[in-house]
Protein backbone atom coordinates (compact mmCIF):
# COMPACT_ATOMS: atom_id res chain seq x y z
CA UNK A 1 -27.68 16.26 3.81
CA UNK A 2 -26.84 19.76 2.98
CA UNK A 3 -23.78 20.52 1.68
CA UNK A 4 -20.90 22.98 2.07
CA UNK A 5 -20.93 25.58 -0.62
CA UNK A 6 -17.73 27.33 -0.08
CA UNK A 7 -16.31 30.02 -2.22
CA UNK A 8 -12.87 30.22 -0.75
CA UNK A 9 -10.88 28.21 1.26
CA UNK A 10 -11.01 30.67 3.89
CA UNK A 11 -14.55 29.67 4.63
CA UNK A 12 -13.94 26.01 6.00
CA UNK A 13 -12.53 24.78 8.67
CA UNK A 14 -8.78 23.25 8.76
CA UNK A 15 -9.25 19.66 10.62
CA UNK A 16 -5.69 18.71 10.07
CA UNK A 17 -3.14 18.70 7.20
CA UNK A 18 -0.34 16.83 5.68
CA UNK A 19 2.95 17.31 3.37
CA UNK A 20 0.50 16.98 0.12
CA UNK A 21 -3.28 18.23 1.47
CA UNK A 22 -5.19 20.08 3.81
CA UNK A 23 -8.25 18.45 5.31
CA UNK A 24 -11.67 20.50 6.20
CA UNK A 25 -14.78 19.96 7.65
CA UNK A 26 -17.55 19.05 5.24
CA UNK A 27 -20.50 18.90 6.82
CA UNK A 28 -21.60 15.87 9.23
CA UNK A 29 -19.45 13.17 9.52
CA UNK A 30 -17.75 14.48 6.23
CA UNK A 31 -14.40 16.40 5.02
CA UNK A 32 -12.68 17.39 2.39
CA UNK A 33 -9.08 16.49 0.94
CA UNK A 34 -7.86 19.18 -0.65
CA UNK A 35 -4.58 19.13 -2.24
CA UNK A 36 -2.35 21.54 -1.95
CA UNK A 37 -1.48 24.15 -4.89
CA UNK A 38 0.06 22.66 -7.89
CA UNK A 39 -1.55 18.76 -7.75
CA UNK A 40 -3.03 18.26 -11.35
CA UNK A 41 -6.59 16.73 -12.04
CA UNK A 42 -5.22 13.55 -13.13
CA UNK A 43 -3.11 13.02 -10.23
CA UNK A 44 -6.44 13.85 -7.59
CA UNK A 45 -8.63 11.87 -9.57
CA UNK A 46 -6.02 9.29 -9.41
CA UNK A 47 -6.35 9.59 -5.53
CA UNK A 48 -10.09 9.32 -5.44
CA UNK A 49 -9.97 6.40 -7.33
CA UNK A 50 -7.03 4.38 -5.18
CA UNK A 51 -8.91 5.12 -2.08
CA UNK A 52 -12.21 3.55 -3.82
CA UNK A 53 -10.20 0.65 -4.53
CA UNK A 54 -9.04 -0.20 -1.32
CA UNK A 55 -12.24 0.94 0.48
CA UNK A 56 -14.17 -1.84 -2.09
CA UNK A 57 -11.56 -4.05 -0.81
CA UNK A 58 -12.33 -4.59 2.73
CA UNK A 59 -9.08 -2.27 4.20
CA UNK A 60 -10.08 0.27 7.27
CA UNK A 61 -10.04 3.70 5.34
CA UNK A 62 -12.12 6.35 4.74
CA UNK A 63 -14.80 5.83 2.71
CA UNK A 64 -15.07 8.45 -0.94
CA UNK A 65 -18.29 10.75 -1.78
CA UNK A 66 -17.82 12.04 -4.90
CA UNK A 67 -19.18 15.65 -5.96
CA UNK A 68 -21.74 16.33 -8.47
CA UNK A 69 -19.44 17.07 -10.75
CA UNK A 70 -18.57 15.37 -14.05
CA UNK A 71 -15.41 13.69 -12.38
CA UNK A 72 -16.12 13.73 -9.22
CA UNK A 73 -14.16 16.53 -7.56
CA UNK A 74 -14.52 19.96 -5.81
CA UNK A 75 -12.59 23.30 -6.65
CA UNK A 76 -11.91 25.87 -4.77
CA UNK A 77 -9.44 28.67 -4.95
CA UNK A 78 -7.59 26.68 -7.79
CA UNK A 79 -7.21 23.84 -5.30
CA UNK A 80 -8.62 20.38 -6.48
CA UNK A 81 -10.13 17.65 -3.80
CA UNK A 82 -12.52 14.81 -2.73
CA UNK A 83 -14.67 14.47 0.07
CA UNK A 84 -14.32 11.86 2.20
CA UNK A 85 -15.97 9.86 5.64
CA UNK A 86 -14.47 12.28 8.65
CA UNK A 87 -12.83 9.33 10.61
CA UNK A 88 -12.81 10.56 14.49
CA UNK A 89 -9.60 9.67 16.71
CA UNK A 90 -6.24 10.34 17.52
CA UNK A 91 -3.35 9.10 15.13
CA UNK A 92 -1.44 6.36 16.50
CA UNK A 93 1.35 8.33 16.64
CA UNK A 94 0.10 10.57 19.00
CA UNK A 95 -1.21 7.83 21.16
CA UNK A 96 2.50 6.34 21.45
CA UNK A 97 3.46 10.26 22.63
CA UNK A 98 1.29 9.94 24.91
CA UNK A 99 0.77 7.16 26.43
CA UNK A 100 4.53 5.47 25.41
CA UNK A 101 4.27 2.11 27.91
CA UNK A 102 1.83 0.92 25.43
CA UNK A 103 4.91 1.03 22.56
CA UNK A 104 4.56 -3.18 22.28
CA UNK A 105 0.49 -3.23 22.44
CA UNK A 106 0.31 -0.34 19.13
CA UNK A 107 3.44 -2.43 17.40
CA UNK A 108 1.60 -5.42 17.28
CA UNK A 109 -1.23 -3.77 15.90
CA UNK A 110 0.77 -2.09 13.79
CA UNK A 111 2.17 -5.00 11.94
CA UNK A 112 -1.13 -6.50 12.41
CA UNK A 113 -2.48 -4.30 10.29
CA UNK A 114 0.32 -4.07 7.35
CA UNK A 115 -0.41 -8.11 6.95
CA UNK A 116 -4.20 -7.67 6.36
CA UNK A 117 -3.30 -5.34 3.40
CA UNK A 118 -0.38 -7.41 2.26
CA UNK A 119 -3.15 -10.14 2.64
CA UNK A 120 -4.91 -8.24 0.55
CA UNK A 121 -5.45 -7.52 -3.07
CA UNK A 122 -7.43 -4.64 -5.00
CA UNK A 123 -8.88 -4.70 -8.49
CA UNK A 124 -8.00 -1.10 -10.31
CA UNK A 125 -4.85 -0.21 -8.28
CA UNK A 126 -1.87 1.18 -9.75
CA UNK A 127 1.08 -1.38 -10.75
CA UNK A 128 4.03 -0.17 -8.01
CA UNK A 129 6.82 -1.48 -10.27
CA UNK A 130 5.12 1.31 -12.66
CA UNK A 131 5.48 3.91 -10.41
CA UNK A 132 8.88 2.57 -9.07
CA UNK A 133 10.49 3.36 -12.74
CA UNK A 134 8.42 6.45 -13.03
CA UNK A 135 10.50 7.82 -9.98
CA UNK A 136 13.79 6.64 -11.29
CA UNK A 137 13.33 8.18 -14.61
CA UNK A 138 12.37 11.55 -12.66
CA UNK A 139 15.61 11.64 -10.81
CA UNK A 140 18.00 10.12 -13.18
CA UNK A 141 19.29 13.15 -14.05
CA UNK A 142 20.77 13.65 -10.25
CA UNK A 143 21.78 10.73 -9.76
CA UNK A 144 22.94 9.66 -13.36
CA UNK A 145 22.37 7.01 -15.80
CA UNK A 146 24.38 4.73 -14.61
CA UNK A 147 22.96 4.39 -11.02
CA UNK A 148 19.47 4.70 -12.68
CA UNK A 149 20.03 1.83 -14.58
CA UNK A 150 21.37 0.05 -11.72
CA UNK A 151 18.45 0.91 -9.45
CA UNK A 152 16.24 -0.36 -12.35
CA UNK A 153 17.83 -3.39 -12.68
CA UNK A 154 17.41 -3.96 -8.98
CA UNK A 155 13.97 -3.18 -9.13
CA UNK A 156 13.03 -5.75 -11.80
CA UNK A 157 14.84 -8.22 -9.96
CA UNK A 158 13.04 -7.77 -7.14
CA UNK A 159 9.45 -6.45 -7.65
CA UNK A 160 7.16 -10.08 -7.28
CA UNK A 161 3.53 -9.61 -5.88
CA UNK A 162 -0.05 -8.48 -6.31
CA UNK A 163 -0.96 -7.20 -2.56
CA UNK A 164 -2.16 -4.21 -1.43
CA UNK A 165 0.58 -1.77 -0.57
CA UNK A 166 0.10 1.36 1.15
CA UNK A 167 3.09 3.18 -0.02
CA UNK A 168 3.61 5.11 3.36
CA UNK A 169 2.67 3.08 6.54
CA UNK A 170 4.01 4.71 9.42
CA UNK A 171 2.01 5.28 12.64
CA UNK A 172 1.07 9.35 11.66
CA UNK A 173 -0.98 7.93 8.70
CA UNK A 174 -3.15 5.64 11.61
CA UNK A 175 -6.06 6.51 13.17
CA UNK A 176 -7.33 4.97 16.35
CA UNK A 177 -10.87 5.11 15.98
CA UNK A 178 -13.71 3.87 17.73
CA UNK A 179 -14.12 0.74 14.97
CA UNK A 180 -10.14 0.06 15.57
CA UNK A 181 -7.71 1.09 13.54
CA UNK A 182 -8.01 3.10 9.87
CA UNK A 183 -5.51 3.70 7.84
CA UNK A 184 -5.57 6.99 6.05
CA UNK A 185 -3.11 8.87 3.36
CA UNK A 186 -3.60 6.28 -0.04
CA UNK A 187 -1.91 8.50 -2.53
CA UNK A 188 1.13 6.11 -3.48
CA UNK A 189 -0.97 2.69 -2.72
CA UNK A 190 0.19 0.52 -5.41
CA UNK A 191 -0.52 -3.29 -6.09
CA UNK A 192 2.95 -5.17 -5.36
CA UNK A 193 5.76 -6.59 -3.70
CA UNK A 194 5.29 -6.60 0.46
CA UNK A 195 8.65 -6.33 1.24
CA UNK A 196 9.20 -3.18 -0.88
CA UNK A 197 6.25 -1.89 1.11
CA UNK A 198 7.72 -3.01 4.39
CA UNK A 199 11.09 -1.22 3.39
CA UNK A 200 9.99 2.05 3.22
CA UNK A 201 8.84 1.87 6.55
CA UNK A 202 11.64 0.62 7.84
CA UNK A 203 14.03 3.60 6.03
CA UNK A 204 10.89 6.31 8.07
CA UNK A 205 12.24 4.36 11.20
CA UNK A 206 15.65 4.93 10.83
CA UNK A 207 16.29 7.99 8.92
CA UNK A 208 12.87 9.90 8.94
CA UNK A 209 13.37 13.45 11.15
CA UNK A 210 13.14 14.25 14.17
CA UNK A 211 10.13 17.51 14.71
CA UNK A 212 11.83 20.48 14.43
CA UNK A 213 13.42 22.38 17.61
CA UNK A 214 13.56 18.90 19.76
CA UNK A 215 16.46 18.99 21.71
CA UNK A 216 19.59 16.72 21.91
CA UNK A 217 18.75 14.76 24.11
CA UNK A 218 14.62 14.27 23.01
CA UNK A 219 16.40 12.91 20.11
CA UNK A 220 18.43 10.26 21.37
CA UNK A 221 15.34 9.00 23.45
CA UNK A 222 13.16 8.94 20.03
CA UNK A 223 15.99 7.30 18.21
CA UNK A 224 15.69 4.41 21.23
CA UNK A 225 11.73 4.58 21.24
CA UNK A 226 11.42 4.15 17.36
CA UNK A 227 14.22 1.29 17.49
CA UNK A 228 12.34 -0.86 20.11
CA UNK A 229 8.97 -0.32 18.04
CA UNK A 230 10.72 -1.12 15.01
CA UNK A 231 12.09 -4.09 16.87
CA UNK A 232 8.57 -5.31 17.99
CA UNK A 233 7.13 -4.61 14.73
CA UNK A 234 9.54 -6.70 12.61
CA UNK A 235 8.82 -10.01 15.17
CA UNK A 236 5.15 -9.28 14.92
CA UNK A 237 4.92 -9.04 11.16
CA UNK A 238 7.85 -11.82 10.76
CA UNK A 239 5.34 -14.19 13.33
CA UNK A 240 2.49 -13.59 11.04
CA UNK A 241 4.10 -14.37 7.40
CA UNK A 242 6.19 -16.62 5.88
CA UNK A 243 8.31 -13.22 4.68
CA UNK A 244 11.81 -13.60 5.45
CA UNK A 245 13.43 -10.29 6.52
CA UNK A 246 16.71 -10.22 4.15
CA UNK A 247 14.08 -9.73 1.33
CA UNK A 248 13.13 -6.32 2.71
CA UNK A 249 16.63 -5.18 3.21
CA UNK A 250 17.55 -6.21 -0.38
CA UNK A 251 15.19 -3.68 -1.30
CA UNK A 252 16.47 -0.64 0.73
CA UNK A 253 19.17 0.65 -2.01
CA UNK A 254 15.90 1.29 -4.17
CA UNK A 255 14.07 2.35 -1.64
CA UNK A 256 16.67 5.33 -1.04
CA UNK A 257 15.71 5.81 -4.75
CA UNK A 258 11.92 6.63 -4.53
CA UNK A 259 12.48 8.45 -1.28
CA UNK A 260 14.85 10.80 -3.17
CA UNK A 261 11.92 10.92 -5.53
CA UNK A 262 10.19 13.16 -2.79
CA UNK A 263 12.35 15.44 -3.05
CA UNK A 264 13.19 16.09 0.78
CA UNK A 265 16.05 18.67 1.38
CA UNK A 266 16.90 17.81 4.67
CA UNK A 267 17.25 14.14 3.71
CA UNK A 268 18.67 14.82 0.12
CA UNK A 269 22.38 14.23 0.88
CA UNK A 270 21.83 11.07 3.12
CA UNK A 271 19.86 9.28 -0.23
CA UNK A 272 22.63 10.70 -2.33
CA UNK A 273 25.30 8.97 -0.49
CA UNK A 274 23.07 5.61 0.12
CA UNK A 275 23.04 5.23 -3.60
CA UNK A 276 26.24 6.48 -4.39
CA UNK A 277 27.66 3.85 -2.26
CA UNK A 278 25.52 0.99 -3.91
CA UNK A 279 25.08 2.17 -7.40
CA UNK A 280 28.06 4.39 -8.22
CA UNK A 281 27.00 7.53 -10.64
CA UNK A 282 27.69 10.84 -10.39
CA UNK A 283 29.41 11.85 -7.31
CA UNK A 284 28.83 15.48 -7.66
CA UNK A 285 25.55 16.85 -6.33
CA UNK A 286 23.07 18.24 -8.91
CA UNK A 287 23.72 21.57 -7.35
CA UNK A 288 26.98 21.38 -8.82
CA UNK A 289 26.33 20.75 -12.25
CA UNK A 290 23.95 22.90 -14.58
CA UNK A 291 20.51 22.52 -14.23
CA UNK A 292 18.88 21.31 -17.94
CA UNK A 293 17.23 23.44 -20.04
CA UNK A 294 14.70 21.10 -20.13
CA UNK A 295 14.12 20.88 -16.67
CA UNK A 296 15.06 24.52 -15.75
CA UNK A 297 11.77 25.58 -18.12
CA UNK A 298 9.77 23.31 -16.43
């Protein structure tokens, strides 16, 4: 096969894009993830290798091609990435948009899907309770000590499991291929605790945004639509596991936590006042105390 051999980014061709990377054609049946400005080498090689793991493991994703390179990635323009199989279909979201009377058929599969991986297990993944207090030591200084300790202390309490966990399941990051459905986006997969995995999909259904300049009344009917595939969801996934649903709302307080993490504006003061309300802390916004020197220089 002969390869792309770009020298800017302005010689490929955009085939979609997310919060964290752009994807481009690569050649047949090939593209490339390419992060976005400012992702370090460590943290892209640590993407190439999750999505190995759980490719090894049996899950619908993408399959990885590494470069000829001596780790395995591609530069261009400053920008690191991977290639990766080119997966062809729509995302599931974009099925339920348009085609919304099958909302119950794409829930089932849906939850159908989040049991295989919490079925699942993947040799070389990331531990998630790592990452969990990785995140709450990044935001401890907005939220304070106190609450950081208390979100910690929920954490360990709560963190029990070695399944696969995708980190971000929501039906954007499915695609409804020909072979069923893949499941794309494995940058916070993690090896843990199902219900922790199950709760941050559940906090995307209720809180995530609506697309910007939807009217009033387009977002009531969303706010109904995602509620009745939530609904479905939960009975599908609760059917096929002996999970009991109060352990995945004991884990939303923390949740809030690593969502703050991502540092979303528009959802910053909802997670403020979520963990405010649980943990205590700080009640003043980080806006309204000085920023660190520490931090400021960073």
């Amino acid at each position: 096969m002969i390869m792309p051999n770009p020298s800017s980014v302005h010689d490929l061709r955009r085939v979609g894009e997310g919060r964290t990377a752009e994807i481009f054609a690569w050649g047949d049946g090939r593209v490339l993830r390419l992060l976005r400005d400012g992702a370090s080498r460590e943290y892209v090689l640590h993407e190439l290798n999750v999505c190995r793991c759980v490719h090894d493991a049996g899950i619908p994703s993408p399959a990885v091609y590494p470069a000829e390179s001596e780790d395995g990635l591609i530069e261009i323009d400053g920008r690191l990435g991977f290639v990766m199989e080119r997966v062809e279909g729509a995302s599931m979201l974009e099925e339920l948009t348009a085609k919304p009377w099958r909302l119950w058929r794409h829930a089932r599969s849906f939850a159908d899907l989040h049991l295989r991986l919490h079925a699942s297990t993947a040799a070389g993944l990331p531990s998630q309770l790592d990452r969990f207090h990785r995140i709450v030591g990044g935001i401890s200084g907005t939220i304070g000590q106190s609450a950081a300790n208390g979100i910690r202390a929920a954490i360990d309490e709560l963190s029990e499991g070695s399944a696969i966990c995708h980190g971000d399941f929501h039906p954007d990051n499915i695609l409804m291929s020909s072979r069923g459905p893949v499941l794309i986006d494995w940058g916070p997969a993690t090896s843990g605790c199902p219900a922790a995995d199950i709760a941050w999909t559940l906090y995307l259904f209720r809180h995530g945004g609506a697309p910007p300049g939807m009217r009033w009344g387009q977002r009531l009917v969303l706010a109904l639509f995602r509620r009745m595939f939530l609904g479905a969801y939960r009975r599908a996934y609760l059917r096929g596991s002996d999970l009991r649903w109060s352990e995945v709302v004991r884990w939303g307080p923390a949740i809030a936590a690593i969502r703050l993490g991502d540092r979303i504006p528009e959802e910053r003061e909802l997670l403020l006042r979520l963990l405010r309300r649980e943990f205590g802390g700080d009640r003043r916004s980080s806006h309204d105390r000085p920023t660190p020197p520490s931090v400021a220089s960073s």
